[in-house]
N, C-alpha and C. Protein backbone atom coordinates (compact mmCIF):
# COMPACT_ATOMS: atom_id res chain seq x y z
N UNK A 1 96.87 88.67 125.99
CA UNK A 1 97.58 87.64 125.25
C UNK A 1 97.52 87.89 123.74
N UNK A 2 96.33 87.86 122.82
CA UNK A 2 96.44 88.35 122.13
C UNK A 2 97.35 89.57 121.22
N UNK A 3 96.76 90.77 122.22
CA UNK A 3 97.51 91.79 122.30
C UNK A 3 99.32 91.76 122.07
N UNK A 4 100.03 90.85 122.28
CA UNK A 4 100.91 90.46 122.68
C UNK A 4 101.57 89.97 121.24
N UNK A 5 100.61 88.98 120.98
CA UNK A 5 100.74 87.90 120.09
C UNK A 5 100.76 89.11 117.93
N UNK A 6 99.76 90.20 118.66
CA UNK A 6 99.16 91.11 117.25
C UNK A 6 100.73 92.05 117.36
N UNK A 7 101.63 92.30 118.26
CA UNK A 7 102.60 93.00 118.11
C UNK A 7 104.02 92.33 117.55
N UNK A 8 104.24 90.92 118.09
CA UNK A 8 105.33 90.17 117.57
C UNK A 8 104.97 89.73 116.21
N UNK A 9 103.74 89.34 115.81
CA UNK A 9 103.02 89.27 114.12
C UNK A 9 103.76 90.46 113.42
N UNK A 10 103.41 91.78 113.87
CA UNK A 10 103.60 93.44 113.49
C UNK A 10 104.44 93.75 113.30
N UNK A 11 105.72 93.43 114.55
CA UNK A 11 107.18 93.19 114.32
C UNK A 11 107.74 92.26 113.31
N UNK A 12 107.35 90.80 113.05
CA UNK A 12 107.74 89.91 112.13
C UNK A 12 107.17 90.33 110.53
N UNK A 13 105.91 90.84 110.24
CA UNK A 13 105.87 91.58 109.14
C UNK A 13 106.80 92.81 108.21
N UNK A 14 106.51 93.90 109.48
CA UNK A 14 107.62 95.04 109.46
C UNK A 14 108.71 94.67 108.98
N UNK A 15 109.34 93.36 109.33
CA UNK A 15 110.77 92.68 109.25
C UNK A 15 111.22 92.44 107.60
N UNK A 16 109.89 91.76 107.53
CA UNK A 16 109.74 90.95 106.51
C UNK A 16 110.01 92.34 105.24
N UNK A 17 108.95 93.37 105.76
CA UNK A 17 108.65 94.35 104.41
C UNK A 17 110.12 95.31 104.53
N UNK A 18 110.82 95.69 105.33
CA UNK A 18 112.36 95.79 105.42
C UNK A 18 113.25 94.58 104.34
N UNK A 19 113.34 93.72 104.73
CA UNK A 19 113.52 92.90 103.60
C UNK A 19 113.55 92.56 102.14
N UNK A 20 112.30 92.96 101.92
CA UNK A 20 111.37 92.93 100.96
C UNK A 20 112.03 94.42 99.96
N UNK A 21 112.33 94.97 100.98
CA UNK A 21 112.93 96.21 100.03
C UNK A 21 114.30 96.36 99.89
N UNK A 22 114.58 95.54 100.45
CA UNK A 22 116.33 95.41 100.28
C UNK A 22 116.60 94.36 99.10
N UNK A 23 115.78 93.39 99.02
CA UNK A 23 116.14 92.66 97.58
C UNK A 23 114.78 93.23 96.10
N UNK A 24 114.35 94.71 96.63
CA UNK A 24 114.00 95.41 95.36
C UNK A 24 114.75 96.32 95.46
N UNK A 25 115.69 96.76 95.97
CA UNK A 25 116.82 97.45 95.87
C UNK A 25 117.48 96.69 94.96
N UNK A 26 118.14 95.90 95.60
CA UNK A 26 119.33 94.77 94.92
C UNK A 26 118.51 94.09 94.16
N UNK A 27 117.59 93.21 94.14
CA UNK A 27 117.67 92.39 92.90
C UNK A 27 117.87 92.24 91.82
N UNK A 28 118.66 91.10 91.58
CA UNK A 28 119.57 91.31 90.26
C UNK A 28 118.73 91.48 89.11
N UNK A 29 117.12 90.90 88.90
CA UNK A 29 116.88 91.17 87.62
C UNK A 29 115.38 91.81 87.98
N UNK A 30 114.93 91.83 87.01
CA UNK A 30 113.50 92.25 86.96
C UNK A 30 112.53 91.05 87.78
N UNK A 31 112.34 89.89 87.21
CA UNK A 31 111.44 89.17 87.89
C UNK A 31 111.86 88.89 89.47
N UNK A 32 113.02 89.29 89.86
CA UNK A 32 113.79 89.44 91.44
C UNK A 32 112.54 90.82 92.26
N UNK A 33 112.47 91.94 91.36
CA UNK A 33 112.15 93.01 91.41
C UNK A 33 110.42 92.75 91.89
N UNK A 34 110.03 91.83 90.43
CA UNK A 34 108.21 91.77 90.68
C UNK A 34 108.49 91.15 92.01
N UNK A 35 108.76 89.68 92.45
CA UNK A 35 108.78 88.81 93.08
C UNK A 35 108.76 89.72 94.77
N UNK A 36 109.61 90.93 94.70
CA UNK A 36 109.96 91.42 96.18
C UNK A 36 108.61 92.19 95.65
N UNK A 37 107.85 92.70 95.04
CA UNK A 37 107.00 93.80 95.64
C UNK A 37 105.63 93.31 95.75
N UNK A 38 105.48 91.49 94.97
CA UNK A 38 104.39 90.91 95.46
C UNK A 38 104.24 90.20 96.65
N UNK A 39 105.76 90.16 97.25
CA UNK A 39 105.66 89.74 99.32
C UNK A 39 105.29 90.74 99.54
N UNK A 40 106.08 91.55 99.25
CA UNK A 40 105.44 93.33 99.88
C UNK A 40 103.88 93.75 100.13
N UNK A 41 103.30 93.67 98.68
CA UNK A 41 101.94 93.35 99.15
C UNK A 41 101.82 92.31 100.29
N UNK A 42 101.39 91.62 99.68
CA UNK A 42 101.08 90.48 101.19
C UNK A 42 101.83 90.67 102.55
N UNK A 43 102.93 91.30 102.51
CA UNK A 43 102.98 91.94 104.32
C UNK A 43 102.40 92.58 104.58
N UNK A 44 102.31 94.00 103.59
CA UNK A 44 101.66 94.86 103.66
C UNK A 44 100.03 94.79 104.62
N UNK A 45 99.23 93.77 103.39
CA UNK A 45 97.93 93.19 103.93
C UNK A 45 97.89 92.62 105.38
N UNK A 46 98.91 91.68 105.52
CA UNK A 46 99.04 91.36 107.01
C UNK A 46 99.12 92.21 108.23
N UNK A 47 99.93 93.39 107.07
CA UNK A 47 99.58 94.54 108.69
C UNK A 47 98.62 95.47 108.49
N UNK A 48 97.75 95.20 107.51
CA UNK A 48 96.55 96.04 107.72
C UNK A 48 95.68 95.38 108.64
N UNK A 49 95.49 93.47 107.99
CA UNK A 49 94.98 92.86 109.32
C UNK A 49 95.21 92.90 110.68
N UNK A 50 96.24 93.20 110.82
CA UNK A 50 96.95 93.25 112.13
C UNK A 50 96.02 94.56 112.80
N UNK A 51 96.02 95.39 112.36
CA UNK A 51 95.75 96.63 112.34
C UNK A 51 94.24 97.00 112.95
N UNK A 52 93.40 96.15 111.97
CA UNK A 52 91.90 95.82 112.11
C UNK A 52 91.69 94.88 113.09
N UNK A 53 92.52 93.91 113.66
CA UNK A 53 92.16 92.83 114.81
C UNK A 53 92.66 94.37 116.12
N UNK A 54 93.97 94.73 116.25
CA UNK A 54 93.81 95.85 117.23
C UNK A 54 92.59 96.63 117.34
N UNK A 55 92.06 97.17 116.41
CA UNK A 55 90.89 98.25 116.95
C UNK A 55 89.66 97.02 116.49
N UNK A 56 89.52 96.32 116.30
CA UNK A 56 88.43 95.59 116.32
C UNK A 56 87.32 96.10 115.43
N UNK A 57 87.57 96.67 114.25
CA UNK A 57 86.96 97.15 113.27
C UNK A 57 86.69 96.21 111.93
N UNK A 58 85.48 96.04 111.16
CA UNK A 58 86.07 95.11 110.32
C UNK A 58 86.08 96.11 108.96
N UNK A 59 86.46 97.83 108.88
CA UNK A 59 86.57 98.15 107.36
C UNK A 59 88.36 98.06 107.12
N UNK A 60 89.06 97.80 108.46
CA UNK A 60 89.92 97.21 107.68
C UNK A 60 90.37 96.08 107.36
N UNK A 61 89.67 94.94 107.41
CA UNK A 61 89.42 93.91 106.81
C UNK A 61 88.87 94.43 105.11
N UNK A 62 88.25 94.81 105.16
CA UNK A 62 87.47 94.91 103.54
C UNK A 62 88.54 95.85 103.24
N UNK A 63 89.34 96.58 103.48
CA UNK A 63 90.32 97.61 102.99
C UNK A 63 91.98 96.75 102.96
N UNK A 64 91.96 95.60 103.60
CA UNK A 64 92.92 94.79 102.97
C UNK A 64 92.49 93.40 101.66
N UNK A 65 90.97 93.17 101.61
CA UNK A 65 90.74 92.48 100.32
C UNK A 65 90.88 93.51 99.09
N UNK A 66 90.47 94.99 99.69
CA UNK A 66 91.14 95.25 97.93
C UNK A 66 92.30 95.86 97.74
N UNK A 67 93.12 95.22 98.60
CA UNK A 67 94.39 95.55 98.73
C UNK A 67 94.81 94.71 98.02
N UNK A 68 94.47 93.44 98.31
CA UNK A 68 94.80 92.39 97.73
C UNK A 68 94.85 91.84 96.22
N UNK A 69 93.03 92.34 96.04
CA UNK A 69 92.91 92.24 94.57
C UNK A 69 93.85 93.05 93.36
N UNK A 70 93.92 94.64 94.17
CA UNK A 70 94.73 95.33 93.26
C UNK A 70 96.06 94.68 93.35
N UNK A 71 97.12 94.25 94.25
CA UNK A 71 98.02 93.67 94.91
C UNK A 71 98.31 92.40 93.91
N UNK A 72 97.37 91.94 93.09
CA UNK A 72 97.12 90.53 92.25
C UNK A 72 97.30 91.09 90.61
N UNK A 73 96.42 92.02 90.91
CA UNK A 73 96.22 92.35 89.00
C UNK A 73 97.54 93.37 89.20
N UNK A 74 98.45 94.14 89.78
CA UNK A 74 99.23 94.67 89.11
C UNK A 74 100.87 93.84 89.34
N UNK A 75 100.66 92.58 90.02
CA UNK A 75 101.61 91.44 89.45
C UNK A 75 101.03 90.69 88.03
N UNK A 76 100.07 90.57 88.53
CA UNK A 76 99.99 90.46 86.35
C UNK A 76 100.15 90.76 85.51
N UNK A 77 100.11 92.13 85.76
CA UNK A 77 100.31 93.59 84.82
C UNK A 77 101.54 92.96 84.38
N UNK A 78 102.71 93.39 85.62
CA UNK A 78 104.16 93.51 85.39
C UNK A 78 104.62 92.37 84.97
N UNK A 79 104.24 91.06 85.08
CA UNK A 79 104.61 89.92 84.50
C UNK A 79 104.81 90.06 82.94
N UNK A 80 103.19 90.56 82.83
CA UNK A 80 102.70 90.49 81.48
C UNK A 80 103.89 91.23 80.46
N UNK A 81 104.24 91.89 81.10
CA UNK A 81 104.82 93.42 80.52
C UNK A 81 106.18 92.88 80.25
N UNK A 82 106.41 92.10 81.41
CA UNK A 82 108.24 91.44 81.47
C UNK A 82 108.36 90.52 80.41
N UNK A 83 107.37 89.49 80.52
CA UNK A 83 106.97 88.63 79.25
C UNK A 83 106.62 89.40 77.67
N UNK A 84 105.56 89.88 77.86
CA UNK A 84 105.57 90.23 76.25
C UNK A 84 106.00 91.96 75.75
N UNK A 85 106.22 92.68 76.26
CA UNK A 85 106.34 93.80 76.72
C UNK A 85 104.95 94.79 76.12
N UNK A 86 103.81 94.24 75.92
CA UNK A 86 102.78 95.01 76.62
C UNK A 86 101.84 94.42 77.21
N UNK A 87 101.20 95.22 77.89
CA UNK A 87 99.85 94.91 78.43
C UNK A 87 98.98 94.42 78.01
N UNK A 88 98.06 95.09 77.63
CA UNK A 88 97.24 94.84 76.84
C UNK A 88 97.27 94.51 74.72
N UNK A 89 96.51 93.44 74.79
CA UNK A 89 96.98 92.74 73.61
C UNK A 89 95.79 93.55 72.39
């Protein structure tokens, strides 16, 4: 059941990150652009979880938190960058 349940998740992610790259293809502007590649992360992570509940391992659990973290600070980055156009002040 499970089993079942970790593949239609896998499929609905996959979907999602297909998606996800079709409006960073197209999106009309830049913050269109950040916006699709910070779902991206977060599908991404979902199918690493996905990934780690199949083999029942937990380093990929800890290999999707710093997925995440980096996944966080380099939407900040690019915000930052869109907003003031640098990084670091």
């Amino acid at each position: 059941m499970i089993a079942t349940a970790a593949v239609i998740a896998a499929a609905a992610a996959g979907l999602g990150l297909l998606l996800n790259l079709w409006r960073l293809i197209r999106g009309p502007g830049a913050a269109d652009r950040i916006l699709a590649l910070d779902t991206m992360t977060v599908n991404a992570i979902a199918l690493v979880l996905l990934l780690g509940l199949a083999y029942g391992t937990g380093l990929y659990f800890e290999a999707a938190i710093l997925f995440a973290m980096v996944g966080f600070l380099t939407t900040v980055a690019f915000c930052r960058y869109l907003l003031r156009g640098n990084i670091i002040e």
